[in-house]
Protein backbone atom coordinates (compact mmCIF):
# COMPACT_ATOMS: atom_id res chain seq x y z
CA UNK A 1 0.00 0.00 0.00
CA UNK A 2 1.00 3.40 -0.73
CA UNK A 3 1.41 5.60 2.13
CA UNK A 4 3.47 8.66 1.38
CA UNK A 5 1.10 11.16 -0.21
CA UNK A 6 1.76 13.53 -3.24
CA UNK A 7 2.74 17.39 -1.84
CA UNK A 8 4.98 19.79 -1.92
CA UNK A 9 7.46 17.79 -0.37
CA UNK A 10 7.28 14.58 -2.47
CA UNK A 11 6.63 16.46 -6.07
CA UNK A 12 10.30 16.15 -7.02
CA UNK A 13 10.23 12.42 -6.15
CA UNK A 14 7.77 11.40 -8.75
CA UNK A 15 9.05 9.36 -11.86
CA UNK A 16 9.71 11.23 -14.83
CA UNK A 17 6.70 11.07 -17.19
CA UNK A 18 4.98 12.91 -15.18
CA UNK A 19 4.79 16.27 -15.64
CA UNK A 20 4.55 18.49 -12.58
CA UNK A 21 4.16 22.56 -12.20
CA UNK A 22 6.79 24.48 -13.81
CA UNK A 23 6.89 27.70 -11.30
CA UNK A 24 8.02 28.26 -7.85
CA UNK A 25 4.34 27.89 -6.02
CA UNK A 26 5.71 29.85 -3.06
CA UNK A 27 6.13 32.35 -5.17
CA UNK A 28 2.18 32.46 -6.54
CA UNK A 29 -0.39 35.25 -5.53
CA UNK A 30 -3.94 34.78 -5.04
CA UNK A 31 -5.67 36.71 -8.31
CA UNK A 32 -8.88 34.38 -8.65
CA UNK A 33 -11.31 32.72 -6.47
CA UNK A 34 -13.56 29.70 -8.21
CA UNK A 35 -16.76 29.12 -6.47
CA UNK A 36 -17.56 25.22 -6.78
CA UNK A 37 -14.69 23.32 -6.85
CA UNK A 38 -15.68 20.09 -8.67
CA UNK A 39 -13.99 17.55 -10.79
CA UNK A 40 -14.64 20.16 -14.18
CA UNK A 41 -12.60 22.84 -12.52
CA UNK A 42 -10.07 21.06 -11.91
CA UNK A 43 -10.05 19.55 -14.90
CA UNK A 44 -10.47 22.43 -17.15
CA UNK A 45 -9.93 26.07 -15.44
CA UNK A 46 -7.35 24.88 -13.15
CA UNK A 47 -5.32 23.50 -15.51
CA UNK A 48 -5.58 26.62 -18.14
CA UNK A 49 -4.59 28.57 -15.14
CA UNK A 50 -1.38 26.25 -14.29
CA UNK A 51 -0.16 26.75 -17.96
CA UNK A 52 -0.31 30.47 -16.88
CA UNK A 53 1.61 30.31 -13.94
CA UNK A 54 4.38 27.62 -15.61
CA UNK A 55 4.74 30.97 -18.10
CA UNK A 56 5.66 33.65 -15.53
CA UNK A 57 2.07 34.86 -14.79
CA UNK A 58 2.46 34.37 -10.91
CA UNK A 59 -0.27 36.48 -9.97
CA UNK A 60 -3.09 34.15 -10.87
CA UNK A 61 -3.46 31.97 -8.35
CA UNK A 62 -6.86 29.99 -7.46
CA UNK A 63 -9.02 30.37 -4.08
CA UNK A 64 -10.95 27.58 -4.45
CA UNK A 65 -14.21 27.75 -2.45
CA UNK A 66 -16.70 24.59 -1.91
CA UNK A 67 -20.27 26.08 -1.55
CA UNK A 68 -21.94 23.03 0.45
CA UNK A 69 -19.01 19.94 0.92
CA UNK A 70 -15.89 19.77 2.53
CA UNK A 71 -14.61 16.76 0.74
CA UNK A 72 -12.43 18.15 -1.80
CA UNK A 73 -10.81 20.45 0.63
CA UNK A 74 -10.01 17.03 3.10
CA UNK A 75 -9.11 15.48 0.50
CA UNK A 76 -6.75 18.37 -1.39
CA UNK A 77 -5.58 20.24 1.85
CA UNK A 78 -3.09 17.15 3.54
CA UNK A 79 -1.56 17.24 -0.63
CA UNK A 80 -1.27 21.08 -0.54
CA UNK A 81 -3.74 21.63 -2.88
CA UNK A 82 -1.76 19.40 -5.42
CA UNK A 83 -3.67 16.74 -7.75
CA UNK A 84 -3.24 14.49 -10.87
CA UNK A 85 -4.92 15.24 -13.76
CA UNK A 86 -4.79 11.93 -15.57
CA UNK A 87 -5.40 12.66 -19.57
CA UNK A 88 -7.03 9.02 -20.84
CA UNK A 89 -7.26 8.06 -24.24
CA UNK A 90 -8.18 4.64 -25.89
CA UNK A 91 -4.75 3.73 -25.98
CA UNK A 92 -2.69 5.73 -23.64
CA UNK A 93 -2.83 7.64 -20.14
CA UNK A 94 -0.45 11.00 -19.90
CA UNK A 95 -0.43 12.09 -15.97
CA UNK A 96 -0.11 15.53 -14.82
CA UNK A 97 0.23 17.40 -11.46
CA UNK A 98 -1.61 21.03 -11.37
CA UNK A 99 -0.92 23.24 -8.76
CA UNK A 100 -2.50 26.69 -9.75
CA UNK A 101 -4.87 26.39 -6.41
CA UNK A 102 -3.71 27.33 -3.55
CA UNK A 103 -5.95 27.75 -0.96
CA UNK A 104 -9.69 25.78 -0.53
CA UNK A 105 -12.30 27.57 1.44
CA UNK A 106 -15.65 25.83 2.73
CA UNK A 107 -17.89 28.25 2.43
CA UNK A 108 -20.83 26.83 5.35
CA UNK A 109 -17.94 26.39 7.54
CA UNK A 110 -16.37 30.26 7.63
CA UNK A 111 -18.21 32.57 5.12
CA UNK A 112 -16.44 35.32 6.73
CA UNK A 113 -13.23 34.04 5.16
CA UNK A 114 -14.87 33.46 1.74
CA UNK A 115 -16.01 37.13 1.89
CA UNK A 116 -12.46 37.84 3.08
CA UNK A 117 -10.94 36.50 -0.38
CA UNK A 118 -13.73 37.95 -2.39
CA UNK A 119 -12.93 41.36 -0.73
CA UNK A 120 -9.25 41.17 -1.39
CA UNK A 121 -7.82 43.65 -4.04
CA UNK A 122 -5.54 40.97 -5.55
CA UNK A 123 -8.87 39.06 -6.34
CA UNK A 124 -9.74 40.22 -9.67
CA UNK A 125 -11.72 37.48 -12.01
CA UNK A 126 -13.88 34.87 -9.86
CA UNK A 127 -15.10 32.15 -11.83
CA UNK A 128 -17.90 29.79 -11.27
CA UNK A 129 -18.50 26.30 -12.18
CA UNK A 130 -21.93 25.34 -9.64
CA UNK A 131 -24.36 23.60 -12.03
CA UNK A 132 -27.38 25.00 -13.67
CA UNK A 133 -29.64 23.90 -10.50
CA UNK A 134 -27.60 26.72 -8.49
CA UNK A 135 -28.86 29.55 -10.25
CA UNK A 136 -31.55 28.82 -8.59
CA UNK A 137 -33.70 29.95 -11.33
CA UNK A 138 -37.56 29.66 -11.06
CA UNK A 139 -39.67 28.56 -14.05
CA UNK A 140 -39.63 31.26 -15.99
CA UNK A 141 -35.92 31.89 -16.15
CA UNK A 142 -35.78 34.53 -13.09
CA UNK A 143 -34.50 34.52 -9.66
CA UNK A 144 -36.40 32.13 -7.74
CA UNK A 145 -37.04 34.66 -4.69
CA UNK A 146 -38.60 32.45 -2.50
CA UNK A 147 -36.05 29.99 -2.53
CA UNK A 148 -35.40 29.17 1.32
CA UNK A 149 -31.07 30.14 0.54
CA UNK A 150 -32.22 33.45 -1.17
CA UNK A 151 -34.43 34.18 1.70
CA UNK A 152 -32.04 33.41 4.40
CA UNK A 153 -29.10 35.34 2.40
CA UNK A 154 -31.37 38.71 2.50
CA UNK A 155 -32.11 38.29 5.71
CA UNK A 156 -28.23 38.25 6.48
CA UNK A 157 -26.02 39.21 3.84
CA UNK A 158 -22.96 38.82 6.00
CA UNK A 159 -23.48 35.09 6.40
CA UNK A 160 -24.41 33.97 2.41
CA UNK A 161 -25.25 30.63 1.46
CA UNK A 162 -25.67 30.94 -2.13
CA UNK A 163 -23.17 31.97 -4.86
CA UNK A 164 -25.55 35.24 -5.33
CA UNK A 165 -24.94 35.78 -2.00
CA UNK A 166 -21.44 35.51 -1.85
CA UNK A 167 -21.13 37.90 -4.93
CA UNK A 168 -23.08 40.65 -3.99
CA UNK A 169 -22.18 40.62 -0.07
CA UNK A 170 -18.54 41.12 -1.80
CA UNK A 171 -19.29 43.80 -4.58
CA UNK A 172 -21.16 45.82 -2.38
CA UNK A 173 -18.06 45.59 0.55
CA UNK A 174 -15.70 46.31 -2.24
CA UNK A 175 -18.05 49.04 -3.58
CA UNK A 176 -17.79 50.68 0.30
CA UNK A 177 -13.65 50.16 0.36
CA UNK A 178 -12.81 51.79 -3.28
CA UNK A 179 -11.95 48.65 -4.54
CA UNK A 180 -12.41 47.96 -8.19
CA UNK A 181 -14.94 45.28 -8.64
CA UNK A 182 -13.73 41.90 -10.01
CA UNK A 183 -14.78 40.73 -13.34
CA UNK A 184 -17.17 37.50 -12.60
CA UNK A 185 -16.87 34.44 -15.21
CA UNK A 186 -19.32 31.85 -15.26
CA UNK A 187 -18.14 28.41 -16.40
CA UNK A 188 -21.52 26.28 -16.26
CA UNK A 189 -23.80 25.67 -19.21
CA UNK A 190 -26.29 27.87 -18.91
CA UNK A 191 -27.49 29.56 -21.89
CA UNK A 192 -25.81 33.26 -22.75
CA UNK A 193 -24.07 32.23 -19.24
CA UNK A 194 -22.45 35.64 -18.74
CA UNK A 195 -25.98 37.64 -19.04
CA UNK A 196 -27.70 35.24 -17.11
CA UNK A 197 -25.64 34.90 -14.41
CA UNK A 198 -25.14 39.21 -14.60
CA UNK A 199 -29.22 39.21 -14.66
CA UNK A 200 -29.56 37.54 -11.71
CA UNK A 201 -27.39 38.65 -9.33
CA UNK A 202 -29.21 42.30 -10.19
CA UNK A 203 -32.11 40.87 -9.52
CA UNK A 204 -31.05 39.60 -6.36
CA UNK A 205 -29.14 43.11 -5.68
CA UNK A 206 -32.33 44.97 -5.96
CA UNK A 207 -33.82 43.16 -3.49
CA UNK A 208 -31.29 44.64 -1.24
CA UNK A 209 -30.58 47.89 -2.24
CA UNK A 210 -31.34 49.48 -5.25
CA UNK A 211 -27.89 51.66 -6.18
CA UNK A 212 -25.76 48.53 -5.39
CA UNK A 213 -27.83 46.68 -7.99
CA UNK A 214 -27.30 49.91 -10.69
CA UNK A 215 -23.81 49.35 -9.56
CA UNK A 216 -23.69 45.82 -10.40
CA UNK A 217 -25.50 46.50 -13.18
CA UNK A 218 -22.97 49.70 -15.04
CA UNK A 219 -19.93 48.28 -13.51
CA UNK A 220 -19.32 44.92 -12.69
CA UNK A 221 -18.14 42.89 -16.00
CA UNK A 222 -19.86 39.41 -16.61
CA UNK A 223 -18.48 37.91 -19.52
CA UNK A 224 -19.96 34.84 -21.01
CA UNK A 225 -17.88 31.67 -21.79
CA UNK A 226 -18.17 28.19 -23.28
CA UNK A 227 -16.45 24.89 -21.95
CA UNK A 228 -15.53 21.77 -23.11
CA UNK A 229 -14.16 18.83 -21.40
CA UNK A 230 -15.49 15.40 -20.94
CA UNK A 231 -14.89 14.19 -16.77
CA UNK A 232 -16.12 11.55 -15.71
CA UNK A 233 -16.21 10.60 -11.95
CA UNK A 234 -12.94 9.18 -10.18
CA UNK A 235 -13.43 5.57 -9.19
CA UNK A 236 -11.30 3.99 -6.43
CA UNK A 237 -9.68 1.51 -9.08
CA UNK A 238 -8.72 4.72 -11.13
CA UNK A 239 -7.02 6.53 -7.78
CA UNK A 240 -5.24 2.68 -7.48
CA UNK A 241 -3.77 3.19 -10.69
CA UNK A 242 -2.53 6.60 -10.01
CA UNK A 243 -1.22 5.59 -6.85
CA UNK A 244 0.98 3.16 -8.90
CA UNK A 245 2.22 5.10 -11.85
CA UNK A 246 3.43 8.20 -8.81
CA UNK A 247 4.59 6.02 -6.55
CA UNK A 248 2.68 8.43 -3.64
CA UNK A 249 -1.09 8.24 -2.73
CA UNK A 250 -3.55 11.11 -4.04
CA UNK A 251 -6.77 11.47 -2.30
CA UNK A 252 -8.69 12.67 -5.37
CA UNK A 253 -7.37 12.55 -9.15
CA UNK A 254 -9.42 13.58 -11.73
CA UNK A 255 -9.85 11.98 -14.83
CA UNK A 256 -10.31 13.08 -18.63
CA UNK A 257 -10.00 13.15 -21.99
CA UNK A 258 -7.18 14.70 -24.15
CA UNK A 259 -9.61 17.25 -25.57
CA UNK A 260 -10.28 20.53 -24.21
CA UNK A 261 -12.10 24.13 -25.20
CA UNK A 262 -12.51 26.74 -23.56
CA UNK A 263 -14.34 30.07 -25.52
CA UNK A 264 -14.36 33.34 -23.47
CA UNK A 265 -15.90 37.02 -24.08
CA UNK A 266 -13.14 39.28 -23.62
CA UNK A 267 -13.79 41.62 -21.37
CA UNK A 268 -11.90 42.13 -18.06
CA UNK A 269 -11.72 45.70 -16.82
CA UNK A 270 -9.37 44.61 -14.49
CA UNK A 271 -6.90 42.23 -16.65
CA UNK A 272 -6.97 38.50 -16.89
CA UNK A 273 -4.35 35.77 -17.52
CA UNK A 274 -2.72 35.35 -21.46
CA UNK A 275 -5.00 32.58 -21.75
CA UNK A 276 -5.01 33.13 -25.45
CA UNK A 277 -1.20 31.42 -25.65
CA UNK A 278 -2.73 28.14 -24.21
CA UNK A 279 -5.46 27.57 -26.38
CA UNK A 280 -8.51 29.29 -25.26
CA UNK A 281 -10.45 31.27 -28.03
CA UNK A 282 -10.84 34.86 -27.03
CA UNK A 283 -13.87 36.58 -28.97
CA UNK A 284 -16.23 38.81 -28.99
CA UNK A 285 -19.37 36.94 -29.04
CA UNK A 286 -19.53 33.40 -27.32
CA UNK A 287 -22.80 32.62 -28.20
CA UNK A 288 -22.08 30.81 -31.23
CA UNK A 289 -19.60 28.44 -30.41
CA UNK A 290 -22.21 27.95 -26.85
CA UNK A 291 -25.32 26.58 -28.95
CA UNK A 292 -22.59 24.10 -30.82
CA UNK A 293 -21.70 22.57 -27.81
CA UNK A 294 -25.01 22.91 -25.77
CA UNK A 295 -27.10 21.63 -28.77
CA UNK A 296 -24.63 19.09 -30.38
CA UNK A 297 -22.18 17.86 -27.93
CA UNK A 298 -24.55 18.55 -24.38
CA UNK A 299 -27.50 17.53 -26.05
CA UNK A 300 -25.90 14.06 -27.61
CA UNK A 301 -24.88 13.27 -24.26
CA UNK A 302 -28.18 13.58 -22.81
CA UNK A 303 -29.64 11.21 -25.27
CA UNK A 304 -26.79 9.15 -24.95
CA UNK A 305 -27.31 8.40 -21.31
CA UNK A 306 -30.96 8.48 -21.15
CA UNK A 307 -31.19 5.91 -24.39
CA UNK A 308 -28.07 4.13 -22.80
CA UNK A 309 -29.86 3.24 -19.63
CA UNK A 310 -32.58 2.38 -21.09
CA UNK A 311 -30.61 -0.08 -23.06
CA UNK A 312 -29.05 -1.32 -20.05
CA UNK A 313 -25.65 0.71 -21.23
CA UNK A 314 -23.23 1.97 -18.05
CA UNK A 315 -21.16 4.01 -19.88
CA UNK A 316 -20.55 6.13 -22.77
CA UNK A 317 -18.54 4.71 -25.14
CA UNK A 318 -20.60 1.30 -24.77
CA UNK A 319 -23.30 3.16 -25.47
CA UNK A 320 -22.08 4.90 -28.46
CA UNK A 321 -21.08 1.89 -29.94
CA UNK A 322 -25.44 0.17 -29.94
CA UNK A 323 -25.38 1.00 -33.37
CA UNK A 324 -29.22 1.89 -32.98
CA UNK A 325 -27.80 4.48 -30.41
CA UNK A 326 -24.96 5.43 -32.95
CA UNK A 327 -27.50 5.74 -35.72
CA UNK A 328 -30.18 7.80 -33.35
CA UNK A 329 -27.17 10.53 -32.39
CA UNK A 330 -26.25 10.88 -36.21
CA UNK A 331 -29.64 11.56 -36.64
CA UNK A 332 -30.03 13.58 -33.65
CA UNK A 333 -27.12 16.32 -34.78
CA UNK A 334 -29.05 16.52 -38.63
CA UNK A 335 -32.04 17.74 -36.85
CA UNK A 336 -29.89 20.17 -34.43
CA UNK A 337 -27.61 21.01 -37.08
CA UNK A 338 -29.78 23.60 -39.04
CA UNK A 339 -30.88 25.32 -35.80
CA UNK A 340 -27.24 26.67 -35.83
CA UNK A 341 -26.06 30.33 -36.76
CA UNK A 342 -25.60 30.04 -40.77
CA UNK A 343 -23.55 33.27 -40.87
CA UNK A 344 -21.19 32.46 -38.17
CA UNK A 345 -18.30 30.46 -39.62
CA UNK A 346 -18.87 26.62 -37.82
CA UNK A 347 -17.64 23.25 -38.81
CA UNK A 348 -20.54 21.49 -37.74
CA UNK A 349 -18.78 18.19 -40.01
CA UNK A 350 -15.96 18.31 -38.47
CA UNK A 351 -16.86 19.07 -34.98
CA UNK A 352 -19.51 15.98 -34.90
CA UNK A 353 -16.50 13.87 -36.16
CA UNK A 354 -14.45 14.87 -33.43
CA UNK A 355 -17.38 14.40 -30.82
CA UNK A 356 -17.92 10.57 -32.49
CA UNK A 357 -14.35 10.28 -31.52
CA UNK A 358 -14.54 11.46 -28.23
CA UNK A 359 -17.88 9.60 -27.55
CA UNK A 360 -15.61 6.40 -28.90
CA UNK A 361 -13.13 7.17 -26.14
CA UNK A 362 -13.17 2.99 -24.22
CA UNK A 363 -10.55 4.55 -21.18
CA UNK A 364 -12.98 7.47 -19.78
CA UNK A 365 -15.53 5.21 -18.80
CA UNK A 366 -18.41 8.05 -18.30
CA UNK A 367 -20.90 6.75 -16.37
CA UNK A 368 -24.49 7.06 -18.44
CA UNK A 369 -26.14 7.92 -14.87
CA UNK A 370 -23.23 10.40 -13.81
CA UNK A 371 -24.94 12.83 -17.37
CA UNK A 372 -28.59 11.90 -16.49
CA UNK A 373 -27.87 14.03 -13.38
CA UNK A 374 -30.41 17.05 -13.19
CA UNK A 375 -32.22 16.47 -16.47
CA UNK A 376 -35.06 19.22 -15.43
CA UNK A 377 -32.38 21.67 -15.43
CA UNK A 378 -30.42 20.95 -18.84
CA UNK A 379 -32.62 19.31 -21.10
CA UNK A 380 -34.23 23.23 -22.23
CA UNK A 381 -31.04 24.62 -23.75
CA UNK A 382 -29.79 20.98 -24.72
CA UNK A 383 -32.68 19.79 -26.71
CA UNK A 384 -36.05 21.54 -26.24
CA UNK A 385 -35.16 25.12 -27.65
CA UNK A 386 -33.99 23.13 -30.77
CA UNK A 387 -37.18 21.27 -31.01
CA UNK A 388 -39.22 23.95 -30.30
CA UNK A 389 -37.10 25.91 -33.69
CA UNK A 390 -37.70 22.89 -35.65
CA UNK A 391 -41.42 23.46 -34.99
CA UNK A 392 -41.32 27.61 -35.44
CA UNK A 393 -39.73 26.33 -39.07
CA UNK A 394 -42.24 24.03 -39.87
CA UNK A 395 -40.19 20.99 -39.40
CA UNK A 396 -40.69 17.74 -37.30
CA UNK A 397 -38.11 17.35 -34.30
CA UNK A 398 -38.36 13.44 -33.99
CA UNK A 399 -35.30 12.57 -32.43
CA UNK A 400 -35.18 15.44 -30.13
CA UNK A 401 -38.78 14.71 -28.41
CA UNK A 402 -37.83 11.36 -28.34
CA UNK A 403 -35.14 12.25 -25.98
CA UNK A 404 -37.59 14.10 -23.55
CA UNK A 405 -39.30 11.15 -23.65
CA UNK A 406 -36.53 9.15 -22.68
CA UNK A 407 -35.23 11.11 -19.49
CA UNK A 408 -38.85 10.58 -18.33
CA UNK A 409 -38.68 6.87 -18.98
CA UNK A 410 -35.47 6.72 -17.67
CA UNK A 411 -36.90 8.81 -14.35
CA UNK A 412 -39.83 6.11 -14.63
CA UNK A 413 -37.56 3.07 -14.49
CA UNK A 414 -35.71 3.83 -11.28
CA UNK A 415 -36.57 1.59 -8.48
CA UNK A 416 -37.59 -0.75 -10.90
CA UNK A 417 -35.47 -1.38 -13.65
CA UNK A 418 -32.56 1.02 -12.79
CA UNK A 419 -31.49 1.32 -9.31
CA UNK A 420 -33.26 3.69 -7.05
CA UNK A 421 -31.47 6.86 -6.68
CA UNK A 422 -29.24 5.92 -10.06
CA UNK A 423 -29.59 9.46 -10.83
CA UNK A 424 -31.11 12.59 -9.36
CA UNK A 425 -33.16 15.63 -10.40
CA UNK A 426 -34.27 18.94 -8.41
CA UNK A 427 -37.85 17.85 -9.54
CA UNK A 428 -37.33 14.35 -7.91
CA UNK A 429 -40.42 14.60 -5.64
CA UNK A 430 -42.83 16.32 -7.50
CA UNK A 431 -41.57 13.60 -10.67
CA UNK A 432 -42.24 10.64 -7.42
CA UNK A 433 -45.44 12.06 -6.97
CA UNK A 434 -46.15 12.01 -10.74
CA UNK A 435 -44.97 8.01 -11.04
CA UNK A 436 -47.62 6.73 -8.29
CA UNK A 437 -50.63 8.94 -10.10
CA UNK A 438 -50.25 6.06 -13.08
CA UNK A 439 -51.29 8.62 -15.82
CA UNK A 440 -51.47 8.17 -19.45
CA UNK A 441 -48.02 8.96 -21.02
CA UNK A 442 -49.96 12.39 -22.39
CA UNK A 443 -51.09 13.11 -18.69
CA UNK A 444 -47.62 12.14 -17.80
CA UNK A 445 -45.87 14.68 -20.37
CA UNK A 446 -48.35 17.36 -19.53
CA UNK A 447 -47.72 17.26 -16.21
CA UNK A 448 -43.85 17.12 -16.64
CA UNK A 449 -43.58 19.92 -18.70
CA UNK A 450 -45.80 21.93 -16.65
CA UNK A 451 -43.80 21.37 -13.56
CA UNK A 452 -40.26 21.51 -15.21
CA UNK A 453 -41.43 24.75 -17.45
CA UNK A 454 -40.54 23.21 -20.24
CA UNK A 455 -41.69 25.55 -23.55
CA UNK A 456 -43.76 27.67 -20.78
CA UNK A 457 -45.86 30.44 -23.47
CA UNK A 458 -44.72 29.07 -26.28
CA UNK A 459 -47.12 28.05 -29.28
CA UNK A 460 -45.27 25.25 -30.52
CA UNK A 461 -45.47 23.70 -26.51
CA UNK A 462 -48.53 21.33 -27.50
CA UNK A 463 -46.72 19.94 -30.78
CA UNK A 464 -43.88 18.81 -28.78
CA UNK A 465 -45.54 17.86 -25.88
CA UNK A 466 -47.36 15.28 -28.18
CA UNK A 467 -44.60 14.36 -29.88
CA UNK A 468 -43.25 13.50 -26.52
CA UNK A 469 -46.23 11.78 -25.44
CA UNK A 470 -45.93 9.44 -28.78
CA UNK A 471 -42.46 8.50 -27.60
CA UNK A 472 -42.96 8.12 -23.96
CA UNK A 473 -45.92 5.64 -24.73
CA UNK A 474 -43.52 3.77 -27.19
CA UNK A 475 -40.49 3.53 -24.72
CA UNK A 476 -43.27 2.21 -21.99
CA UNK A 477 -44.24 -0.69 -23.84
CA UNK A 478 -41.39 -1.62 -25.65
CA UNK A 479 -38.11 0.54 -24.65
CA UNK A 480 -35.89 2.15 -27.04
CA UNK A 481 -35.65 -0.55 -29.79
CA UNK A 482 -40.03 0.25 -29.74
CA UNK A 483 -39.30 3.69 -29.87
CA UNK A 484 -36.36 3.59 -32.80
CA UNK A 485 -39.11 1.43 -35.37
CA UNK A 486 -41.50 3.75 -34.89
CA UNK A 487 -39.36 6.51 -35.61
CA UNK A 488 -40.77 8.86 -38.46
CA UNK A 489 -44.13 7.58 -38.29
């Protein structure tokens, strides 16, 4: 057994293959905090952030600052904040230590210390990867102001819960010390992410004070962004494996694939890293490159998983390879494909080829149920604003209804044919309730969509939601083989 675990002290006694940070971390100043310190992060902005520091740009360190857990702090803080990022392709496995964060917060157990590195001057981008069900958006896209953590968070904006919290408590401390506000990044996949994120934290300003939310509002840059990386959840045979190839134990490696994208608006009143010399696109307008992903890659991997457990697949590239699965994504992208900015320059060919690839990839082993996760919350800017285009044009979105359909089969089968708890959803109780009511599977989608919001005011809502209904009825009595006959008919 391995005992001696990867830190400062150990980094220069790991083999060489592995690459570890090029800089002096001693030397490395605090310039961002990152709110939601997951797997992505640290597979993605972390990592864009260590290339940064390995080139002389020492004054971009990470905060990193768990909103609810403490577990990757215990796990990170005994290694110094050092992990392995281990890059897995079919054939191959390329293992890297990042150390670009330096410090990990818990935000429930100290939020005066979070508000203490939000506050600091150095601090001048924070980024944000939390998941869509954060935002804590209600139905119609807004701040969901009777949330119990909004509540509680205007009732005492010195102890926040939320990220909104957090950000506002700190803009409007900074605003009172003459401190330039920090530009704020959002790194989930939320739909015109910057804007959103920008629209809600003025909405939740405004409900405390109405010049700190025209403050927010006129001065506080929130540019919007687009990521890429596929990261699937560490298993205990994969942090075996690691243990073996560094010869010292880490807590927590995170695992990926050898692709990565990252798309940012540029605009950072108060500088950012040269992120530009390691491969992230700087541009003016994100918003193309975001529907690509959300609609092609996002929205394939939602019908992947939700088709996959159906079929009784556990992972992605298994899944991928069903070649009535295979045949259903191909499908899938030619109906998404012409929803798609004409005028805006994108290889739609050769980005699905890539993402077949990727899908392909047999050493990632990305759990089906691990991207059914919150299906309420991502399925609208995956797959139901493209259907819901399709219709507007006068076209027939087959393939994307049928994978509405299948996330509510798939929420169906669990307790029965899936586990219980396989995967969760915000709208878990309400979708319980639903299950014991035994509707029809047109009672069942009208009822879903109603509760999820799904094409809430829109005129082409009833099309889909029978389209839906057609599926969901097919998938009930004969799963997705049922489903994939019928298809066009």
């Amino acid at each position: 057994m391995t005992r001696t675990a990867l830190s400062n002290a150990t980094l220069q006694q790991l083999p060489q293959p592995v690459e570890i940070p090029g800089y002096d971390r001693a030397k490395v100043a605090p310039g961002i905090v990152h709110l939601g310190v997951g797997a992505f992060h640290r597979a993605h902005q972390a990592a864009y952030v260590d290339d940064c520091l390995s080139a002389g740009e020492t004054g971009w360190g990470i905060v990193g600052v768990s909103l609810r857990s403490p577990d990757t702090r215990d796990a990170l803080a005994p290694q110094d904040g050092l992990y392995t990022l281990a890059i897995r392709s079919s054939g191959a496995e390329k293992l890297r230590i990042i150390g670009s964060i330096g410090s990990m917060l818990v935000a429930p157990e100290d939020p005066g210390e979070v508000l203490a590195a939000l506050t600091d001057a150095r601090t001048r981008i924070v980024t944000l990867t939390i998941t869509e069900k954060a935002y804590l958006r209600a139905a119609g896209g807004g701040l969901d102001t009777a949330h119990p953590d909004v509540v509680a968070d205007l009732a005492r904006p010195e102890l926040p819960k939320t990220a909104h919290g957090f950000l506002t408590e700190a803009l409007a401390r900074r605003r009172a010390a003459g401190i330039a506000p920090f530009t704020v990044l959002c790194c989930d996949n939320l739909p015109a992410n910057g804007a959103t994120l920008h629209r809600l934290i003025v909405e939740f300003a405004a409900l405390r004070d109405a010049r700190l939310a025209r403050h927010i509002a006129d001065e506080v840059a929130f540019p919007s962004s687009m990521v890429d990386r596929i990261v699937p959840a560490t298993t205990d045979d994969d942090r075996a494996r690691v243990a073996r190839q560094l010869g010292v134990a880490d807590a927590w490696p995170v695992m990926t694939e050898p692709f990565s994208q990252w798309v940012i608006e540029d605009h950072f009143p108060g500088g950012r890293p040269a992120w530009e010399q390691f491969g992230v696109t700087m541009v003016a307008d994100v918003r193309p490159y975001e529907d690509m992903k959300l609609r092609l890659l996002n929205g394939a991997h939602s019908a992947i998983a939700y088709l996959g457990l159906l079929s009784g697949h556990p992972t992605v590239d298994r899944a991928f390879a069903d070649p009535a699965i295979r045949q259903f994504v191909d499908a899938l992208w030619a109906e998404a494909i012409p929803t798609l900015p004409s005028d805006a320059g994108l290889d739609t060919a050769s980005y699905t080829a890539e993402l077949a690839q990727r899908f392909s990839n047999t050493a990632l082993a990305h759990r089906t149920a691990q991207i059914a996760n919150d299906g309420s919350q991502k399925l609208p800017q995956r797959i139901i604003a493209s259907a819901l285009e399709r219709l507007e044009g006068g076209d027939r979105p087959d393939h994307l209804s049928l994978v509405v359909a299948a996330w509510i089969a798939a929420c169906e089968e669990r307790g029965k044919t899936l586990p219980d708890g396989h995967f969760t959803d915000p709208l878990d109780a309400a979708l319980g309730e639903t299950a014991t009511r035994q509707l029809s599977s047109t009672e069942t989608v009208a009822s879903i969509f109603d509760l999820a919001g799904f094409a809430k005011g829109k005129p082409e809502g009833e099309s889909l939601m029978e389209l839906t209904a057609r599926h969901l009825e097919r998938l009930r009595r004969g799963g997705p083989a049922a489903a994939f006959s019928a298809m066009g008919t």
